[in-house]
C-alpha atoms as a PDB file:
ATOM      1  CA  UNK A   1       3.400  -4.884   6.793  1.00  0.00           C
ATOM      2  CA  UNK A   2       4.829  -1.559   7.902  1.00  0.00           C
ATOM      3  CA  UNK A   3       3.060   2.076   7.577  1.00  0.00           C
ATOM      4  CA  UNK A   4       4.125   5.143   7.719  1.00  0.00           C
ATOM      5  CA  UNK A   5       2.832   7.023  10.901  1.00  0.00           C
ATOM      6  CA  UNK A   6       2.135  10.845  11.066  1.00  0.00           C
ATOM      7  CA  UNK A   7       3.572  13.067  13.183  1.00  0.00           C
ATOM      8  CA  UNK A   8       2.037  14.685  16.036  1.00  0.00           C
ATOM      9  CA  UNK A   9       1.988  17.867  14.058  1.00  0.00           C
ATOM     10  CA  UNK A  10      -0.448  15.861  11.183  1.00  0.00           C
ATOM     11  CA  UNK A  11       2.430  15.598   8.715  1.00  0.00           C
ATOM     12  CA  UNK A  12       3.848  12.548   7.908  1.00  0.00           C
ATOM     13  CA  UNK A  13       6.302  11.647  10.884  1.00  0.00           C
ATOM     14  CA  UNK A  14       8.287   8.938   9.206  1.00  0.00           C
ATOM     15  CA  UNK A  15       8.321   6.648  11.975  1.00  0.00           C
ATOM     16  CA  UNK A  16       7.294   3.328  10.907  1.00  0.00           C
ATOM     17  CA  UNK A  17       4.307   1.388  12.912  1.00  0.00           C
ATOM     18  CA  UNK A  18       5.184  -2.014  13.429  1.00  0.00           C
ATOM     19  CA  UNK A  19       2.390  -4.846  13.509  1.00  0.00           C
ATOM     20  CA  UNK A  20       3.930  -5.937  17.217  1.00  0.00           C
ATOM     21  CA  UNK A  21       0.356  -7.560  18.162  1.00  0.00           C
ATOM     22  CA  UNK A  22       0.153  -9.919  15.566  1.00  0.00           C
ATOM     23  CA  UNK A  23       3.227 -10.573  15.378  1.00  0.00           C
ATOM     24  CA  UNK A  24       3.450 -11.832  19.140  1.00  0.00           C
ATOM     25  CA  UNK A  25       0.395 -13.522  18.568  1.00  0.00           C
ATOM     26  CA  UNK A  26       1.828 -14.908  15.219  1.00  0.00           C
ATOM     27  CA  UNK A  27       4.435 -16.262  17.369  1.00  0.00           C
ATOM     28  CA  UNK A  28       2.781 -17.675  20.393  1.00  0.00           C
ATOM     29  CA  UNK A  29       0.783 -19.791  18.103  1.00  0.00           C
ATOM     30  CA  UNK A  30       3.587 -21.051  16.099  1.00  0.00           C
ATOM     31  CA  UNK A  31       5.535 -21.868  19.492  1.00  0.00           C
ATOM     32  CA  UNK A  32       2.690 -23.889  20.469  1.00  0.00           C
ATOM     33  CA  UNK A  33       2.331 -25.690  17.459  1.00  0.00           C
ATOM     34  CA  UNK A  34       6.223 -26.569  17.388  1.00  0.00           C
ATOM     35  CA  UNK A  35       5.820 -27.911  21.167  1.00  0.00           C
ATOM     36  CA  UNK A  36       3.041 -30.459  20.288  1.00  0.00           C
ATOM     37  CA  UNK A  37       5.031 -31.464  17.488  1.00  0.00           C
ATOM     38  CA  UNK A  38       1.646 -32.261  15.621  1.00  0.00           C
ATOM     39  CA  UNK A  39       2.339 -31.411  11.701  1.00  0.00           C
ATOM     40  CA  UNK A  40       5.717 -30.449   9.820  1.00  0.00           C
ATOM     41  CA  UNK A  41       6.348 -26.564  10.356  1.00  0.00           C
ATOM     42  CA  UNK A  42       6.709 -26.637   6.218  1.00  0.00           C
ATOM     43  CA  UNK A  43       2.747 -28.090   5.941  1.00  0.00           C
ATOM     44  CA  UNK A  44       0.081 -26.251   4.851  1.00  0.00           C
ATOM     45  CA  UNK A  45      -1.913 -28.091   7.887  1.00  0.00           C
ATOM     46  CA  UNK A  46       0.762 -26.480   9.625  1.00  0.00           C
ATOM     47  CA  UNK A  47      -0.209 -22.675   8.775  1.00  0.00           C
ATOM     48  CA  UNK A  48      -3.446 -23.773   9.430  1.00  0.00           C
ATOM     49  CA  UNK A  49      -2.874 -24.101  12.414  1.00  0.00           C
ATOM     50  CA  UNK A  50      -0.450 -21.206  13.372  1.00  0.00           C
ATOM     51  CA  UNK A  51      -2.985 -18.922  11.334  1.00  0.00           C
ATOM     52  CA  UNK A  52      -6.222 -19.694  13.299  1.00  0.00           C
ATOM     53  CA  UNK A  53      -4.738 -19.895  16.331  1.00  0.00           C
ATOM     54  CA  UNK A  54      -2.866 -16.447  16.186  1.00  0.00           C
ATOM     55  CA  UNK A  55      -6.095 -15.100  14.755  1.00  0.00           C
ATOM     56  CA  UNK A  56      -7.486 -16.414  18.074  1.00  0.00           C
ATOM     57  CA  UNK A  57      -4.901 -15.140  20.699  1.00  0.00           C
ATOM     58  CA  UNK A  58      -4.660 -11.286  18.925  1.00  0.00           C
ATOM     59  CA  UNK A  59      -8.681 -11.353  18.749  1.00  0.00           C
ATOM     60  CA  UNK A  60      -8.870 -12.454  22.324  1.00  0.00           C
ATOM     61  CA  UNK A  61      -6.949  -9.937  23.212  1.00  0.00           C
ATOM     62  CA  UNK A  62      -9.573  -7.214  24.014  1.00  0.00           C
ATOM     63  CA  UNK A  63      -7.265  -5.067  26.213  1.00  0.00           C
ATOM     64  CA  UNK A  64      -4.353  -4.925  24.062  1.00  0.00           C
ATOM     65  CA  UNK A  65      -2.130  -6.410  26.586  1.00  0.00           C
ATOM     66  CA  UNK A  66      -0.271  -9.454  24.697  1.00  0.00           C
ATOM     67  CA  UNK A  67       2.310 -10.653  26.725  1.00  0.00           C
ATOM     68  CA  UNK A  68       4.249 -12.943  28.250  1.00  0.00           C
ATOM     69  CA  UNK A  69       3.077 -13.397  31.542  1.00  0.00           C
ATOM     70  CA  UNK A  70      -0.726 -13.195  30.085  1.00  0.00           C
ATOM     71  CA  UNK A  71      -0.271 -16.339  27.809  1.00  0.00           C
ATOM     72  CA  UNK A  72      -0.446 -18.775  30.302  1.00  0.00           C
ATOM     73  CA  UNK A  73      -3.918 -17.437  31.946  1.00  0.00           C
ATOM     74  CA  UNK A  74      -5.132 -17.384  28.201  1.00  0.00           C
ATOM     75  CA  UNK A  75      -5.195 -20.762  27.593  1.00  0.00           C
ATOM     76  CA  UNK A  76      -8.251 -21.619  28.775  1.00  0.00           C
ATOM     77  CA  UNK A  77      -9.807 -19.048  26.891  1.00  0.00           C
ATOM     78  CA  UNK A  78      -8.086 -19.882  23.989  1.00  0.00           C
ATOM     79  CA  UNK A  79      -9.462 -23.680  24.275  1.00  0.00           C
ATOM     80  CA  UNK A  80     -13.060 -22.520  24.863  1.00  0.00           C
ATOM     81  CA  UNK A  81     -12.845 -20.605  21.423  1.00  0.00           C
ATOM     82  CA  UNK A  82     -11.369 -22.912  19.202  1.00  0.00           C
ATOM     83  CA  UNK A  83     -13.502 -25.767  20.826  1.00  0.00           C
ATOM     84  CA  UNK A  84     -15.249 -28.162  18.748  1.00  0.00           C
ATOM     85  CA  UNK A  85     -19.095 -26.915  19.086  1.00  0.00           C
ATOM     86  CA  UNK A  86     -17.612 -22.888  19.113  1.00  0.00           C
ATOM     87  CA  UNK A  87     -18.619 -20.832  16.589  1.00  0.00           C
ATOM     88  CA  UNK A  88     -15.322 -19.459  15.872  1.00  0.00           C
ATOM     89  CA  UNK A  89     -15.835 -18.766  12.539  1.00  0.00           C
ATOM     90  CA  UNK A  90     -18.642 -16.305  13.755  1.00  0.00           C
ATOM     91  CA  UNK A  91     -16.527 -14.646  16.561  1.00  0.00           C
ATOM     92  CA  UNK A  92     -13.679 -13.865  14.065  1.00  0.00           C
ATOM     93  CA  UNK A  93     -15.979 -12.404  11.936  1.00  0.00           C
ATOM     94  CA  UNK A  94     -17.618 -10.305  14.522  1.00  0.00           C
ATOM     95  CA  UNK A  95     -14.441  -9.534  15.997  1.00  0.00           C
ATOM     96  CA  UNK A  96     -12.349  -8.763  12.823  1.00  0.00           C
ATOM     97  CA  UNK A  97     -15.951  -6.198  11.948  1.00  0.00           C
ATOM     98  CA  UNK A  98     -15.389  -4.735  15.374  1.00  0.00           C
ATOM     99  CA  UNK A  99     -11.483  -3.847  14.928  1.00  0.00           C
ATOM    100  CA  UNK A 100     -11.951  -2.840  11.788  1.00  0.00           C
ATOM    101  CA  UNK A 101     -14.714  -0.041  12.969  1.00  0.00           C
ATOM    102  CA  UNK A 102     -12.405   1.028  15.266  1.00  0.00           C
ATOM    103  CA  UNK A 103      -9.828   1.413  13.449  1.00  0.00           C
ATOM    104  CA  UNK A 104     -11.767   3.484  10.671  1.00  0.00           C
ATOM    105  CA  UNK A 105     -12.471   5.888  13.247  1.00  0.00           C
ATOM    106  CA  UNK A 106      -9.120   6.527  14.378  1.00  0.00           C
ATOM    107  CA  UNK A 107      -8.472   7.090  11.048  1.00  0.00           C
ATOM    108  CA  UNK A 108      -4.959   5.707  11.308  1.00  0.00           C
ATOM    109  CA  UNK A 109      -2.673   2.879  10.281  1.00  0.00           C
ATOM    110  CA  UNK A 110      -4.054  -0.628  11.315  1.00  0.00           C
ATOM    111  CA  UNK A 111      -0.947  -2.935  10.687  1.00  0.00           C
ATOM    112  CA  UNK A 112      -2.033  -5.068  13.236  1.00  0.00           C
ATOM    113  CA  UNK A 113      -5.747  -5.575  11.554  1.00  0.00           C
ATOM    114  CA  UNK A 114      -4.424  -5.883   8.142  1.00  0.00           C
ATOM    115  CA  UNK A 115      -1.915  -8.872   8.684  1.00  0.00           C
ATOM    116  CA  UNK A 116      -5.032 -10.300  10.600  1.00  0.00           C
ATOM    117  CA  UNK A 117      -7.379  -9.844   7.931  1.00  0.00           C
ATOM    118  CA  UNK A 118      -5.077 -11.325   5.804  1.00  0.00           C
ATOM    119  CA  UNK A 119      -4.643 -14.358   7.583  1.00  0.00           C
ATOM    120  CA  UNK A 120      -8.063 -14.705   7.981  1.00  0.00           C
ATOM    121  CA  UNK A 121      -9.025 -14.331   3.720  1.00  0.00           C
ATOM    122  CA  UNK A 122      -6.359 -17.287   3.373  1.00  0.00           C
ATOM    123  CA  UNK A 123      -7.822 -19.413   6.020  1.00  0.00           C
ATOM    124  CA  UNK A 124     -11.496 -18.500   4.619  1.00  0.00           C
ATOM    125  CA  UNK A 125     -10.340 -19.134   0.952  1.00  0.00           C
ATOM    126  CA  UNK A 126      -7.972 -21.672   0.964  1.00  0.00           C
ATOM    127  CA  UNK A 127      -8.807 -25.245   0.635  1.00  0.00           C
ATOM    128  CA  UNK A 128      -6.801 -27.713   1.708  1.00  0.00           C
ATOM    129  CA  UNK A 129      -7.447 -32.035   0.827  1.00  0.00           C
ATOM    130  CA  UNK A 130      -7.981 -33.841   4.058  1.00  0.00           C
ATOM    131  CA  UNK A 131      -9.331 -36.731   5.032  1.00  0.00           C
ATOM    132  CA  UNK A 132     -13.135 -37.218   4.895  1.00  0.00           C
ATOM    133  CA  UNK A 133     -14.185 -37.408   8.838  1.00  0.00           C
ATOM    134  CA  UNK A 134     -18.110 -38.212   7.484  1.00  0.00           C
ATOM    135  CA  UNK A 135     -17.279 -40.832   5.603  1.00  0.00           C
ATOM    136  CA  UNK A 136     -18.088 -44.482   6.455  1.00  0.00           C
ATOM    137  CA  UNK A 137     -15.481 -46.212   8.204  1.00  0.00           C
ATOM    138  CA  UNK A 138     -14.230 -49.211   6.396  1.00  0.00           C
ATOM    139  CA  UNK A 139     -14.473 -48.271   3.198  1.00  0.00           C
ATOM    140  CA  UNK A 140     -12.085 -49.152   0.651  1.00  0.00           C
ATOM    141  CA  UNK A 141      -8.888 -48.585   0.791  1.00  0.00           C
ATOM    142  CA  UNK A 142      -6.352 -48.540   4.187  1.00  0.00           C
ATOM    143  CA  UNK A 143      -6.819 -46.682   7.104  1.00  0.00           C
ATOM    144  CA  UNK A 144      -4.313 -43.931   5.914  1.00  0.00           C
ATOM    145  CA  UNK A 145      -6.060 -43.801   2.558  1.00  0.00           C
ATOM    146  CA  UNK A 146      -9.777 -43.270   3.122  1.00  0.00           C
ATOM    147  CA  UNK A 147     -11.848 -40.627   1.000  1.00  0.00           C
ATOM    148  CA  UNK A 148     -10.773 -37.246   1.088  1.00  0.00           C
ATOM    149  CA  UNK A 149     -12.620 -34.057   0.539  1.00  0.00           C
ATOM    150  CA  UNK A 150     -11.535 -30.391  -0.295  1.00  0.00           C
ATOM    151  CA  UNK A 151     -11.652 -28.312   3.399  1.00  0.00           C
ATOM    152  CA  UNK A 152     -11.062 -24.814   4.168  1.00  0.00           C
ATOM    153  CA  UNK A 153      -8.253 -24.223   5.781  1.00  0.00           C
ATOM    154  CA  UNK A 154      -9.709 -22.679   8.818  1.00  0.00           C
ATOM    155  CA  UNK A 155     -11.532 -26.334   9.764  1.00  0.00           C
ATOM    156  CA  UNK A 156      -8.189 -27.925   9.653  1.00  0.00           C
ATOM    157  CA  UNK A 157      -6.253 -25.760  11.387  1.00  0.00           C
ATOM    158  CA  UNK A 158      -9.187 -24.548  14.624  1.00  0.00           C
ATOM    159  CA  UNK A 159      -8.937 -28.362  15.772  1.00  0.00           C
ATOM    160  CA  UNK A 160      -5.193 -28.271  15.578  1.00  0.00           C
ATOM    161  CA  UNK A 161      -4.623 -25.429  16.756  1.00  0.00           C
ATOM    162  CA  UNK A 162      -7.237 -26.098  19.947  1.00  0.00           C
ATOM    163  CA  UNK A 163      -4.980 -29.516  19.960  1.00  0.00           C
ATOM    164  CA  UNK A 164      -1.848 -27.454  20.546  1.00  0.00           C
ATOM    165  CA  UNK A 165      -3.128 -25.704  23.144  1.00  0.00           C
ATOM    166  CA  UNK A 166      -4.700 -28.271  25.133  1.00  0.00           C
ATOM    167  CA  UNK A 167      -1.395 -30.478  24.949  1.00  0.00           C
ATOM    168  CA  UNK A 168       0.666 -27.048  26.083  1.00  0.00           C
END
């Protein structure tokens, strides 16, 4: 999503503001799902993933400073958040709350914060079929066709995403 900046004079400028936060974050997560070779790139599981994670790395970026050199002393904090007992789905809440304060008061254009909160409506209201982790084992059926249950898509793609990371 592009938007129109304003000029310095308070007139619209013209130049166009380009989401280039999440859109590095949007790609460090996809490069680390591609290395651990977990799901298909075409799978919703996939987007999942890529979604939650990049939602992780551009929240986690409190200083604004995505880059290169960065990534690699972000892992760890990127595997504490997406953890297993983490309430991530909290943090992204409080996070996405704080940004979007910010933003109000600058009074600007938030490209960044809108693909975000995009993401982060699709990962809250999508529900993806997966397989039941509660149910019994040994139950009828194979081992590749136990019960499954409807999940959002932010529960399948945190533990994939914290998967991709931690095999990085």
């Amino acid at each position: 999503m592009l938007h129109r900046g304003q000029g310095t004079d308070g007139q619209g400028g013209g130049e166009l503001t380009v989401p280039m936060a999440w859109l590095y974050a949007e790609y460090i997560a996809d490069e680390l799902l591609r290395s651990g070779d977990l799901m298909p790139p075409t799978s919703f599981e996939f987007r999942a993933g890529r979604d939650a994670l990049a939602l992780t790395v551009f929240l986690s970026d409190t200083e604004g400073e995505l880059s290169g050199i960065r990534v690699i002393t972000q892992l760890e904090t990127w595997l504490s958040l997406t953890a297993y007992d983490q309430p991530w789905q909290d943090w992204v809440r409080d996070r996405m709350a704080e940004l979007t304060e910010r933003a109000d008061a600058a009074g600007g254009p938030a490209p960044d914060l809108d693909l975000a909160a995009a993401a982060w409506r699709w990962l809250e209201e999508t529900e993806l079929l997966a397989p039941d982790l509660n149910a019994v084992p040994g139950g009828a059926g194979g081992e590749d066709e136990g019960p499954k249950v409807w999940t959002p898509a932010w529960q399948l793609g945190l533990p994939l995403g914290h998967l991709a990371i931690s095999l990085f």
